[in-house]
N, C-alpha and C. Protein backbone atom coordinates (compact mmCIF):
# COMPACT_ATOMS: atom_id res chain seq x y z
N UNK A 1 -49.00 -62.84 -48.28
CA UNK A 1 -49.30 -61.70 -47.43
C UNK A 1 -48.44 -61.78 -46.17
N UNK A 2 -48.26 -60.43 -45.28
CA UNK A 2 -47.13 -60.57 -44.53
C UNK A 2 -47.94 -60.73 -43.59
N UNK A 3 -47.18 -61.43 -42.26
CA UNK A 3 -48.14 -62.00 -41.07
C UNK A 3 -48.01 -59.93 -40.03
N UNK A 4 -48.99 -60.07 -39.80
CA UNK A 4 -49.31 -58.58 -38.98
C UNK A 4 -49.22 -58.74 -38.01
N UNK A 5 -48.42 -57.82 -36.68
CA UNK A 5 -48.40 -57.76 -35.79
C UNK A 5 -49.86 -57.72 -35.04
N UNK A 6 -50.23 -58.27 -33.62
CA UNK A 6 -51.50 -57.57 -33.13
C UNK A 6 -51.97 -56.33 -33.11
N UNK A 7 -52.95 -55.70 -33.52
CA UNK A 7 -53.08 -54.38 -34.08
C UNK A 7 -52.48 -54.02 -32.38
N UNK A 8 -52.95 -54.89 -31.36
CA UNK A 8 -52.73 -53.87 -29.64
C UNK A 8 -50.96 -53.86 -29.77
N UNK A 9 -50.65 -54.75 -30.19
CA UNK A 9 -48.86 -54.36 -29.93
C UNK A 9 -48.44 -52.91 -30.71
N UNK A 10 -48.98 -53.01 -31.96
CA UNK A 10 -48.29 -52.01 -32.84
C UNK A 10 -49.12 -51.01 -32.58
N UNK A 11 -50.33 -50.75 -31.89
CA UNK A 11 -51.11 -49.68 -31.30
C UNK A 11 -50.05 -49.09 -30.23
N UNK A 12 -49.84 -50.06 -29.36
CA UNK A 12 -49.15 -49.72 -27.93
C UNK A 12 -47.62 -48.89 -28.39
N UNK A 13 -46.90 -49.54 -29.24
CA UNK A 13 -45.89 -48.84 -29.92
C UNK A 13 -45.80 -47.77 -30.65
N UNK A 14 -46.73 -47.18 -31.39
CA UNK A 14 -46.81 -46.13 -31.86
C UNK A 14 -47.68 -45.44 -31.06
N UNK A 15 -48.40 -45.83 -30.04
CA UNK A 15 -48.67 -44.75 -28.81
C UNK A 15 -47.56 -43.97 -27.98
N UNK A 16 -46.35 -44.81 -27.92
CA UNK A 16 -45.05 -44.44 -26.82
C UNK A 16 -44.66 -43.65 -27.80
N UNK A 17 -44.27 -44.13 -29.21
CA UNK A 17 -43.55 -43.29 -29.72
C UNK A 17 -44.39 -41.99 -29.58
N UNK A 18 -45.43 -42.08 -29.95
CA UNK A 18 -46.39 -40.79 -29.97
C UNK A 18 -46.40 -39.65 -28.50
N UNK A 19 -46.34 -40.00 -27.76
CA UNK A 19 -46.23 -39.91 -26.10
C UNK A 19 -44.56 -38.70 -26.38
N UNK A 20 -43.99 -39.64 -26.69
CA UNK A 20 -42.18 -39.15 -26.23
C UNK A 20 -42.59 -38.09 -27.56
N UNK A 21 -42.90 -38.09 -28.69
CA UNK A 21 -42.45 -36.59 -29.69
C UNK A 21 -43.50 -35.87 -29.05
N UNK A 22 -44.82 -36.01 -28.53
CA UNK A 22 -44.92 -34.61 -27.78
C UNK A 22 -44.21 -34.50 -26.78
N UNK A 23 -44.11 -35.35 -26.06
CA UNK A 23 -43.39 -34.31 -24.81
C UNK A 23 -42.12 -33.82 -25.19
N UNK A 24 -41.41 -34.51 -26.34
CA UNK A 24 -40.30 -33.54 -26.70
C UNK A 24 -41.14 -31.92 -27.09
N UNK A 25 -42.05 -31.84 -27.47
CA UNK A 25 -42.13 -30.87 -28.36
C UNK A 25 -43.02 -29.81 -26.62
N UNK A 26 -43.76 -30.52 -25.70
CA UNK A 26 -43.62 -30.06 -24.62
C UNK A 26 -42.75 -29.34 -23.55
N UNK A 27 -41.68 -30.35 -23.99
CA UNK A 27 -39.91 -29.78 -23.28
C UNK A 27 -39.84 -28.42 -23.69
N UNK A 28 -39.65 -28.47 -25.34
CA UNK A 28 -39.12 -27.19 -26.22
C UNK A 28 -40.00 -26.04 -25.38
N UNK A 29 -41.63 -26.06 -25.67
CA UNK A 29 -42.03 -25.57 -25.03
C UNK A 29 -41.78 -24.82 -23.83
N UNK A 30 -41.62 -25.78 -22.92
CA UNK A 30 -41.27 -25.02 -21.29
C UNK A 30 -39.62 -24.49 -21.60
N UNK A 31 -39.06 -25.00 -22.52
CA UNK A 31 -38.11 -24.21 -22.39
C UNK A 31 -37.75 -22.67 -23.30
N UNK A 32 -38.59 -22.32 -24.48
CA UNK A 32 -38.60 -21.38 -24.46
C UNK A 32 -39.30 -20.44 -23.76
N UNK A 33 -40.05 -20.91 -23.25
CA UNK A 33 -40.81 -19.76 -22.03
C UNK A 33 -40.09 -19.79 -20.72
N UNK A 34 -38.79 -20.86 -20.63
CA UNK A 34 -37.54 -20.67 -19.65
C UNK A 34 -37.05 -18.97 -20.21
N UNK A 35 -36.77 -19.52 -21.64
CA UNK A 35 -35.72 -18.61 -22.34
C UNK A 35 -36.25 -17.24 -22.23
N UNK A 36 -37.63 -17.33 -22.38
CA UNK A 36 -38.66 -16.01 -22.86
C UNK A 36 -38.26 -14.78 -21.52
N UNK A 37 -38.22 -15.92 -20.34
CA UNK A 37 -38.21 -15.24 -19.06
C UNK A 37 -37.03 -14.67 -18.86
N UNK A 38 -36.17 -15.34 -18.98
CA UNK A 38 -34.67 -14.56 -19.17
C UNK A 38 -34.03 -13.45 -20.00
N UNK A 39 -35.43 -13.00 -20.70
CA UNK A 39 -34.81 -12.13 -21.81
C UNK A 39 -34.46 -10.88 -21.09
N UNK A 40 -34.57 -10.53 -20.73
CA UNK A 40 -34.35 -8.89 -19.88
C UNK A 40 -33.58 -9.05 -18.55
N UNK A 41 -32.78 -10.16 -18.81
CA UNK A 41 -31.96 -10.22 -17.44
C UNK A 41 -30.72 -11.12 -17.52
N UNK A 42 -30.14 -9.96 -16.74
CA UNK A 42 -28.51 -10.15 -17.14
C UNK A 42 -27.62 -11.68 -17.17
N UNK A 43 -28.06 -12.96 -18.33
CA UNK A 43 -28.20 -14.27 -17.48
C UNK A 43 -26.74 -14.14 -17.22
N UNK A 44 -25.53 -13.82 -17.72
CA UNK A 44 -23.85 -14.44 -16.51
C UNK A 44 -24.04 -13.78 -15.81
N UNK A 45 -24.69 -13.14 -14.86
CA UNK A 45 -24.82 -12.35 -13.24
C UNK A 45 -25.48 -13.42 -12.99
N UNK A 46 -26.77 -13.72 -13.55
CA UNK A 46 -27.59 -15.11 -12.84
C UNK A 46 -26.79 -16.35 -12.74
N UNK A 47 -25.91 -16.64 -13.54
CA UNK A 47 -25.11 -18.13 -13.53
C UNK A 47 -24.33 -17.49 -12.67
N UNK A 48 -23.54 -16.36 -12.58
CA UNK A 48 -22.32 -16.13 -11.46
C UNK A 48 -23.03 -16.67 -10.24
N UNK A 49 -24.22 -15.92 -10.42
CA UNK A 49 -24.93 -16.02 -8.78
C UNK A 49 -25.18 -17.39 -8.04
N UNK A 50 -25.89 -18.33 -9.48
CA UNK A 50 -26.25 -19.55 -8.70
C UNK A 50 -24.71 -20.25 -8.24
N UNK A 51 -23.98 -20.10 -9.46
CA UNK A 51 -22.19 -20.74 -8.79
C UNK A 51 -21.77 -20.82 -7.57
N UNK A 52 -22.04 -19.19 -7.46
CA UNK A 52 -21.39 -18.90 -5.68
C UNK A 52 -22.35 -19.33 -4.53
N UNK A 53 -23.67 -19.44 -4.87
CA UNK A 53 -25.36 -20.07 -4.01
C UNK A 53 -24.51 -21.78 -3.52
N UNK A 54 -24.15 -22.05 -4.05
CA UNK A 54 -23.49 -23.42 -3.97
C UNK A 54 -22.69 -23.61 -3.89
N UNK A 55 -21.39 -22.62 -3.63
CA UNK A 55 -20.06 -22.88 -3.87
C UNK A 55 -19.18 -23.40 -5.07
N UNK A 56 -19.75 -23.25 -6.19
CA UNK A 56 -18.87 -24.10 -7.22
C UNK A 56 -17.67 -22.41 -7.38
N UNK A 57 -16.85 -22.97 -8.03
CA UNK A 57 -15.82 -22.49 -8.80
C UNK A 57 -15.99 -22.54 -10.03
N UNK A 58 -16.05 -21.23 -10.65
CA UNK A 58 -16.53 -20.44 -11.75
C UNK A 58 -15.67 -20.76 -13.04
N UNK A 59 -14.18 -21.63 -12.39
CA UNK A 59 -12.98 -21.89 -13.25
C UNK A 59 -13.13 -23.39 -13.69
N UNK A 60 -13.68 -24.28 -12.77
CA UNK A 60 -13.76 -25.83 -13.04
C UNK A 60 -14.27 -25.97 -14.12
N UNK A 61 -14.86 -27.17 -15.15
CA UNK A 61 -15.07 -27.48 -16.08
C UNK A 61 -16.61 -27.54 -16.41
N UNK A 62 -17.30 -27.80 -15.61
CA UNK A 62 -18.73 -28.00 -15.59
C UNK A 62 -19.06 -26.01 -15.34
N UNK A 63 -18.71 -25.53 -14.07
CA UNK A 63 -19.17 -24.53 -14.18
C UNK A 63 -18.78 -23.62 -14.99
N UNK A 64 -17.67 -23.70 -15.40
CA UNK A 64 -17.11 -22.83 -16.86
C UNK A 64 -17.80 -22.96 -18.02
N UNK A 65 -18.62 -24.32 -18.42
CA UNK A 65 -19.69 -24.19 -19.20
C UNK A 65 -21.01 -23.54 -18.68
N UNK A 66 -21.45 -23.36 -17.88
CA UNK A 66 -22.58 -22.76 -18.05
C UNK A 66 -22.55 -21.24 -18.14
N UNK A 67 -21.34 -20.96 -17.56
CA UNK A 67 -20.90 -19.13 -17.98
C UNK A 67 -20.66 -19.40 -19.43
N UNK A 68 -20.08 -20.52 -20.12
CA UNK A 68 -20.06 -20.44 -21.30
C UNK A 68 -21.78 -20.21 -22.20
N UNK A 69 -22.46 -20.72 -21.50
CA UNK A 69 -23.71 -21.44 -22.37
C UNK A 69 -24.70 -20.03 -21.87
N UNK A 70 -24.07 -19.21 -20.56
CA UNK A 70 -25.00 -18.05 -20.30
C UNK A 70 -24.69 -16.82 -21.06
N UNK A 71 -23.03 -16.91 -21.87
CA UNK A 71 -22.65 -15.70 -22.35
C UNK A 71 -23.24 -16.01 -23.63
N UNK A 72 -23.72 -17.44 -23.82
CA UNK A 72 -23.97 -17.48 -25.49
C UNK A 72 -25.59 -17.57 -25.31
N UNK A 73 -26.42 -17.41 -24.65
CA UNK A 73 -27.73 -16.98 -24.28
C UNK A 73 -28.21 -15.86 -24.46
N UNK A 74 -27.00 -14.84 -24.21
CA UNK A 74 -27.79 -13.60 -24.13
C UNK A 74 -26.75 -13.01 -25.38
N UNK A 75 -26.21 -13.80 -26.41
CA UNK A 75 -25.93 -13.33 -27.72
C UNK A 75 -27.45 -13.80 -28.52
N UNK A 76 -28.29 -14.63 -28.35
CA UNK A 76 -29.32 -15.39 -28.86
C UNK A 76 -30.13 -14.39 -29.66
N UNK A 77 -30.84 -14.42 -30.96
CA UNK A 77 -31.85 -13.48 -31.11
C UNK A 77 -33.13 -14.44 -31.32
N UNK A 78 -33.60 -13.50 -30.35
CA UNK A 78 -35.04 -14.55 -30.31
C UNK A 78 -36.06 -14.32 -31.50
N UNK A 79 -35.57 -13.15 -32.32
CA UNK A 79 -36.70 -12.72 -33.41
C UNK A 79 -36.35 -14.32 -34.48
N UNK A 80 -34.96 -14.81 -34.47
CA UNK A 80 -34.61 -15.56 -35.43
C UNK A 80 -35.12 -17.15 -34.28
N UNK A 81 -34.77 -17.13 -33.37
CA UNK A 81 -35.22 -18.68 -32.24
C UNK A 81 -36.48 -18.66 -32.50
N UNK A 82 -37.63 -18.15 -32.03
CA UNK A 82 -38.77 -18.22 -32.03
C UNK A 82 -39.67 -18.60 -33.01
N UNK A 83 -39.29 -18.50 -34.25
CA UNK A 83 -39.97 -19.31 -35.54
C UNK A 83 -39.75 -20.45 -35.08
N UNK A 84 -38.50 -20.88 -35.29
CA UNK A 84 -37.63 -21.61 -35.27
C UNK A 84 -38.31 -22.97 -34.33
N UNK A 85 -38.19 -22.68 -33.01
CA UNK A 85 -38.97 -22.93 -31.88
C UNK A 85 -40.40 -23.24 -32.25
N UNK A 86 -41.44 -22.61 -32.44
CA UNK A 86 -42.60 -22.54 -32.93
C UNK A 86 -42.62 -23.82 -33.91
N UNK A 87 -41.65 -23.66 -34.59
CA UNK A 87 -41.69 -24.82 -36.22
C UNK A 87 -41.54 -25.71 -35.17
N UNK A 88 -40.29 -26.09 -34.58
CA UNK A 88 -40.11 -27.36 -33.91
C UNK A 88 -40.78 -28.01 -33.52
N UNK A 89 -42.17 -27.14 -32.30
CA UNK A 89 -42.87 -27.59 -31.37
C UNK A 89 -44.11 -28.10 -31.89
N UNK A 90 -44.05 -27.28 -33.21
CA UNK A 90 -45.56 -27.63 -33.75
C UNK A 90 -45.47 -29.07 -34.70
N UNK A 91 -44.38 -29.18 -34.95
CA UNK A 91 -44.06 -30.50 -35.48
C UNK A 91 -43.97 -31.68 -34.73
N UNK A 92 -43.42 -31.10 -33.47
CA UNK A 92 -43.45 -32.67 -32.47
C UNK A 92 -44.91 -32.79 -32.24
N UNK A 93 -45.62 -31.74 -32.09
CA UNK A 93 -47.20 -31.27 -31.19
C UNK A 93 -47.77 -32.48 -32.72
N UNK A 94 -47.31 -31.84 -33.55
CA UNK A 94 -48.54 -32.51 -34.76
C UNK A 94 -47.85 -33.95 -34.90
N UNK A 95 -46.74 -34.40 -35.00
CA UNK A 95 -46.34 -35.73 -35.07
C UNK A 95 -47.00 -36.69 -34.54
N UNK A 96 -46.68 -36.18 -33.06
CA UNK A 96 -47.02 -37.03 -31.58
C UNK A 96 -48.77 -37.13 -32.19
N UNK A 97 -49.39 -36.62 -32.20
CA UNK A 97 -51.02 -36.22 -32.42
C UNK A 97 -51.45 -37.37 -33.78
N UNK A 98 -50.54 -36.79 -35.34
CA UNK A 98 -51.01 -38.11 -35.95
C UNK A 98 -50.44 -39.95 -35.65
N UNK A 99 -48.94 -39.80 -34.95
CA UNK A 99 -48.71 -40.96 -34.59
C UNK A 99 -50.22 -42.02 -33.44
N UNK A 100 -50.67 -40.64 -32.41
CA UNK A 100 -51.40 -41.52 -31.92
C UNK A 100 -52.68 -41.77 -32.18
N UNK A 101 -53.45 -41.60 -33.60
CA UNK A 101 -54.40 -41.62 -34.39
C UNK A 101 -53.71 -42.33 -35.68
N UNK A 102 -52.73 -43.33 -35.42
CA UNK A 102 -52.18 -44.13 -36.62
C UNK A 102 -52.53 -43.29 -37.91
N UNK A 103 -52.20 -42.10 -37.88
CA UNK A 103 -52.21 -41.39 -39.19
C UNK A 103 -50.88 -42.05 -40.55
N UNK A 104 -50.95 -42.28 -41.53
CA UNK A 104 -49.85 -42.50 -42.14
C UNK A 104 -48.72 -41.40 -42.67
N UNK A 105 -49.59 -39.89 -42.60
CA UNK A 105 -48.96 -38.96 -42.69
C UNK A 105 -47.80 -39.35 -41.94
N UNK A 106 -48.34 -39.20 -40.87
CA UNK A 106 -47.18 -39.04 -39.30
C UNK A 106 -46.18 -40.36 -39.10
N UNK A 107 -46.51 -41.16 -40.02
CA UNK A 107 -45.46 -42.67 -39.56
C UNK A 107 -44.15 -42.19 -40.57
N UNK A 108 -44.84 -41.42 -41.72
CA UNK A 108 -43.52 -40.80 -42.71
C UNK A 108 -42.62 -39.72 -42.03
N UNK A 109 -43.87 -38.79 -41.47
CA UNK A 109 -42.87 -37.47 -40.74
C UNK A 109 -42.06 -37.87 -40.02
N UNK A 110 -42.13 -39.10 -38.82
CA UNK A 110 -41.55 -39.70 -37.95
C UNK A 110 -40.51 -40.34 -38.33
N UNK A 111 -40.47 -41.32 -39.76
CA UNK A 111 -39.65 -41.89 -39.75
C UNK A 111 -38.59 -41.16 -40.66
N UNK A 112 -39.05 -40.07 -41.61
CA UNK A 112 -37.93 -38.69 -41.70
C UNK A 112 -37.59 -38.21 -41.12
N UNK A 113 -38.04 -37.46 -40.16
CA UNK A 113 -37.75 -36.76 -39.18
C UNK A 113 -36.80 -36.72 -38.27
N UNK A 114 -36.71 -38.37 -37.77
CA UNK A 114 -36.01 -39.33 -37.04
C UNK A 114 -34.39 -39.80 -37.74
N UNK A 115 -34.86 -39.85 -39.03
CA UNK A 115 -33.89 -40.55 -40.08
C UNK A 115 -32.59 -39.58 -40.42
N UNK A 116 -33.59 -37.88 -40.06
CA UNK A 116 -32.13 -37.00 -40.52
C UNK A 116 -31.71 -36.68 -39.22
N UNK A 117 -31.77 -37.05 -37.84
CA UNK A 117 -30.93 -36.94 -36.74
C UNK A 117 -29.93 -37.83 -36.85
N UNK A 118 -30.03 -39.16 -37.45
CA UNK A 118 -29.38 -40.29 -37.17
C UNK A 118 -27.84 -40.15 -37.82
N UNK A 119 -27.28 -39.28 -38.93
CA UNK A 119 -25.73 -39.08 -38.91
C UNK A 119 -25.63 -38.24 -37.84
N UNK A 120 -26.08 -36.80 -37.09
CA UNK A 120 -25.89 -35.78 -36.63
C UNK A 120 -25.39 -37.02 -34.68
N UNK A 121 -26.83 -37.80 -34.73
CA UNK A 121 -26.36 -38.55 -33.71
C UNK A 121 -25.19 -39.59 -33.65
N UNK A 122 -24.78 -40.26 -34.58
CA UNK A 122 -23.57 -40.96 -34.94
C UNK A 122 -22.35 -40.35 -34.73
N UNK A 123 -22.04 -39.13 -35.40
CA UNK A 123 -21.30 -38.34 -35.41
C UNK A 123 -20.75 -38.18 -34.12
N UNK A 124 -22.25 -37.51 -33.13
CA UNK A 124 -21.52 -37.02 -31.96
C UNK A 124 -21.18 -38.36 -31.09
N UNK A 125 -21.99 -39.36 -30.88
CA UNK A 125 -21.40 -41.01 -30.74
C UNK A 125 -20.13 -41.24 -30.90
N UNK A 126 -19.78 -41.09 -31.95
CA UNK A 126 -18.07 -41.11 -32.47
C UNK A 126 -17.04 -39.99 -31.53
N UNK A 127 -17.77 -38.36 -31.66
CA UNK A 127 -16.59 -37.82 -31.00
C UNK A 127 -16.89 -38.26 -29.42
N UNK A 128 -17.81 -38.43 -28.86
CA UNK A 128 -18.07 -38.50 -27.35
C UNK A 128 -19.07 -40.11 -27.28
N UNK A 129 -17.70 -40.87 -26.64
CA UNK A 129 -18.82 -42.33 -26.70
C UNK A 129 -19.09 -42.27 -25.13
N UNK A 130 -20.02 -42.39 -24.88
CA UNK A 130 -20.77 -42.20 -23.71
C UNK A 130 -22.29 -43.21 -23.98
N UNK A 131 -22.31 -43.94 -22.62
CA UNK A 131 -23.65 -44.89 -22.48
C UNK A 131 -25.20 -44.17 -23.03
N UNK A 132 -25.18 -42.67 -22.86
CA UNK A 132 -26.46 -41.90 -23.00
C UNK A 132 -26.13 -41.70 -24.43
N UNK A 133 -25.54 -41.58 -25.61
CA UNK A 133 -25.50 -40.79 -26.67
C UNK A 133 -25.78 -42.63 -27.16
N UNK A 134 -24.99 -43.65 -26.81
CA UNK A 134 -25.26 -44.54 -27.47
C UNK A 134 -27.06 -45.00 -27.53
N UNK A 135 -27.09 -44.86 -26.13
CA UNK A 135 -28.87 -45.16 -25.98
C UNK A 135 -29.78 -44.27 -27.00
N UNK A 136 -29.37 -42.82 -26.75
CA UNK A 136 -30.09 -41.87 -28.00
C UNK A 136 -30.17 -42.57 -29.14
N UNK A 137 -29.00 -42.92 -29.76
CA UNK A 137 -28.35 -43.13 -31.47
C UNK A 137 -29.59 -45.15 -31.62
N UNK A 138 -29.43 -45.50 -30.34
CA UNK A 138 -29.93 -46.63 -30.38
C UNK A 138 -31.55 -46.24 -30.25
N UNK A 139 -31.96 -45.55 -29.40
CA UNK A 139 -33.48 -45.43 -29.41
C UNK A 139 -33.97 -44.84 -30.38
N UNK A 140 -33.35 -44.01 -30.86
CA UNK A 140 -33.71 -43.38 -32.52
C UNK A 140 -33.68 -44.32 -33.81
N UNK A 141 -32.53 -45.54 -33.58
CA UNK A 141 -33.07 -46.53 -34.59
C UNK A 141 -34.30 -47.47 -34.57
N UNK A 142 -34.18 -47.88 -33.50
CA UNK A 142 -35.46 -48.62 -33.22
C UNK A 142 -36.90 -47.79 -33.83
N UNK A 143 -36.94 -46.15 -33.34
CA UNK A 143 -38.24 -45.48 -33.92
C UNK A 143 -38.28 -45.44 -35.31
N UNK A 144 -37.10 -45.37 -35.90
CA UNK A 144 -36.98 -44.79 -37.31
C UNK A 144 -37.42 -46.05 -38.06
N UNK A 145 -36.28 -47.71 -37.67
CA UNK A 145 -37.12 -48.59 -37.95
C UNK A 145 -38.44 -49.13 -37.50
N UNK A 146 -38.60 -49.36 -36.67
CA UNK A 146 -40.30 -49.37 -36.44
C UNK A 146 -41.74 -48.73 -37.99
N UNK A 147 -41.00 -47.77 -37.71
CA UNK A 147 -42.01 -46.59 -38.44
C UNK A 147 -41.58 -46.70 -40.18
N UNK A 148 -40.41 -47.01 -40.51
CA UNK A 148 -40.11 -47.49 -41.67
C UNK A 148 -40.94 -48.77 -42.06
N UNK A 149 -40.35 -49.67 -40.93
CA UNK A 149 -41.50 -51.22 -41.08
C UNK A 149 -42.81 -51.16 -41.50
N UNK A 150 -43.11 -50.36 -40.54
CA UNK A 150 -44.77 -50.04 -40.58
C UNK A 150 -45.15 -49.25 -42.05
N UNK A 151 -44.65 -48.56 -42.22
CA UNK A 151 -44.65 -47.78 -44.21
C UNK A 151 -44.35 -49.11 -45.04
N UNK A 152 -43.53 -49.96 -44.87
CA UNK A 152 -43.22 -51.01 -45.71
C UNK A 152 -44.29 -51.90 -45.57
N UNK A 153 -44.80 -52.02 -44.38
CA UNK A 153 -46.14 -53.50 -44.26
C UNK A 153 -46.84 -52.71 -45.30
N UNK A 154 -47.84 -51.78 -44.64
CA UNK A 154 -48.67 -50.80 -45.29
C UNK A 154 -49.02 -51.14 -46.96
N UNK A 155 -47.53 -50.80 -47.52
CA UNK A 155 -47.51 -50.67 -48.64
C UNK A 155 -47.05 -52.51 -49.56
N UNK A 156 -46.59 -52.64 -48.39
CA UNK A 156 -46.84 -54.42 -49.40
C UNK A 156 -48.32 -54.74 -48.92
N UNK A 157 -49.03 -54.46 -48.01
CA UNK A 157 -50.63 -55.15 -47.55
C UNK A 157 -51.05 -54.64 -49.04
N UNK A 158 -50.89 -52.90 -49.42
CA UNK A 158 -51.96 -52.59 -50.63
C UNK A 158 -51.62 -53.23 -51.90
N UNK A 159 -50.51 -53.79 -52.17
CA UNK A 159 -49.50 -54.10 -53.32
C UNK A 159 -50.67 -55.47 -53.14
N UNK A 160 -50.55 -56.64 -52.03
CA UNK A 160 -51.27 -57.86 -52.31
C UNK A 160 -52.39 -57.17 -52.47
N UNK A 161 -53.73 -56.51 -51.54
CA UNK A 161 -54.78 -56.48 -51.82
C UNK A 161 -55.09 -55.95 -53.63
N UNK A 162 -54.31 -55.15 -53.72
CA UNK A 162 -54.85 -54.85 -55.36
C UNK A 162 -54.45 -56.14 -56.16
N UNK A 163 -53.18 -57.01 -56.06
CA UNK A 163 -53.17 -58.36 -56.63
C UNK A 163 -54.25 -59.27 -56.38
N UNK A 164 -55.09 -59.45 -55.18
CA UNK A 164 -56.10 -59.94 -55.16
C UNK A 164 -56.80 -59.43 -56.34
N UNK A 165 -57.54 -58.11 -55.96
CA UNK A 165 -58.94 -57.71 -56.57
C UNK A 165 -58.23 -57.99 -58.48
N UNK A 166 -57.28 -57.53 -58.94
CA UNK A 166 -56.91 -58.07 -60.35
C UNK A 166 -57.39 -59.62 -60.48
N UNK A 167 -56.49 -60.84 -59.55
CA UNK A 167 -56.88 -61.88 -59.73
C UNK A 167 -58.41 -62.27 -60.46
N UNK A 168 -59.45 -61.78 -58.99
CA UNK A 168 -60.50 -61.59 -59.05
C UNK A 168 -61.43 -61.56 -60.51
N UNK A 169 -60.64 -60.16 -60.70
CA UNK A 169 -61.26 -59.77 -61.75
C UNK A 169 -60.53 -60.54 -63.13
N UNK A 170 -59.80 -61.52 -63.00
CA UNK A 170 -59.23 -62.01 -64.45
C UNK A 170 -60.44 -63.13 -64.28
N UNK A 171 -60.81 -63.52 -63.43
CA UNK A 171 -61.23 -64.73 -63.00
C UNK A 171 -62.89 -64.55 -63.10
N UNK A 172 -63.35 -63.54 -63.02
CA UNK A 172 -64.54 -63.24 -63.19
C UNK A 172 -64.99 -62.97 -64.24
């Protein structure tokens, strides 16, 4: 039989993990009701505006993306985002929820879930190596393994206990 972590360690760990996918799914949240608010208003007049509120230059590299990211905002259709959104949030909302009720559902969703970011995060690792994309690509393995581990104990604990109760029963 495999030696088990203290149930409080692997409690405490799948509490954080549990913690961080809602508040991801919290983020999404506040940010489509960012988005929701912006719908009826002209957002590159609003990015022109904050630019010049501060003095940036509308031509530099940083502020040229957000006129980039405001002209592609208000191409957005929210009839197609908003499922979309909805699916997302309700998945982190329900993840986070069975992770912190050690549901086993949720140690699978998590560690799928997790598992199909991990080329998409590599990928961008590769074109842009940067300390934050590595930490992402790295904190996403740690969850994915964690939560893999934990499906693997699980399922070797039931593999011995039913070898017990057979024993048992040859023996009886």
């Amino acid at each position: 039989m495999t030696p088990a972590w203290p149930a409080t360690a692997r409690q405490r760990t799948l509490r954080v993990i549990a913690f961080f996918e809602a508040a991801k799914g919290l983020a999404a949240l506040a940010a489509v009701i960012g988005l929701l608010d912006l719908l009826h208003h002209d957002v590159h007049q609003l990015a022109l505006a904050l630019l010049w509120r501060f003095h940036l230059n509308p031509q530099t590299h940083y502020p040229s993306l957000l006129l980039h990211y405001a002209d592609w905002l208000s191409a957005v259709d929210m009839r197609t985002l908003a499922p979309l959104a909805a699916a997302y949030i309700g998945l982190r909302l329900l993840e986070g929820y069975g992770l912190w009720r050690e549901k086993l559902w949720a140690e699978w969703l998590g560690a799928l879930s997790g598992a199909l970011y991990l080329p998409l995060e590599t990928g961008h690792l590769m074109h842009r190596t940067t300390l934050v994309n590595g930490a992402v690509l790295l904190a996403n393995l740690l969850v994915v393994g964690f939560l893999a581990f934990q499906l693997w104990r699980r399922s070797h604990d039931r593999l011995a206990a039913r070898q017990g109760r057979d024993k048992r029963d040859e023996a009886g």
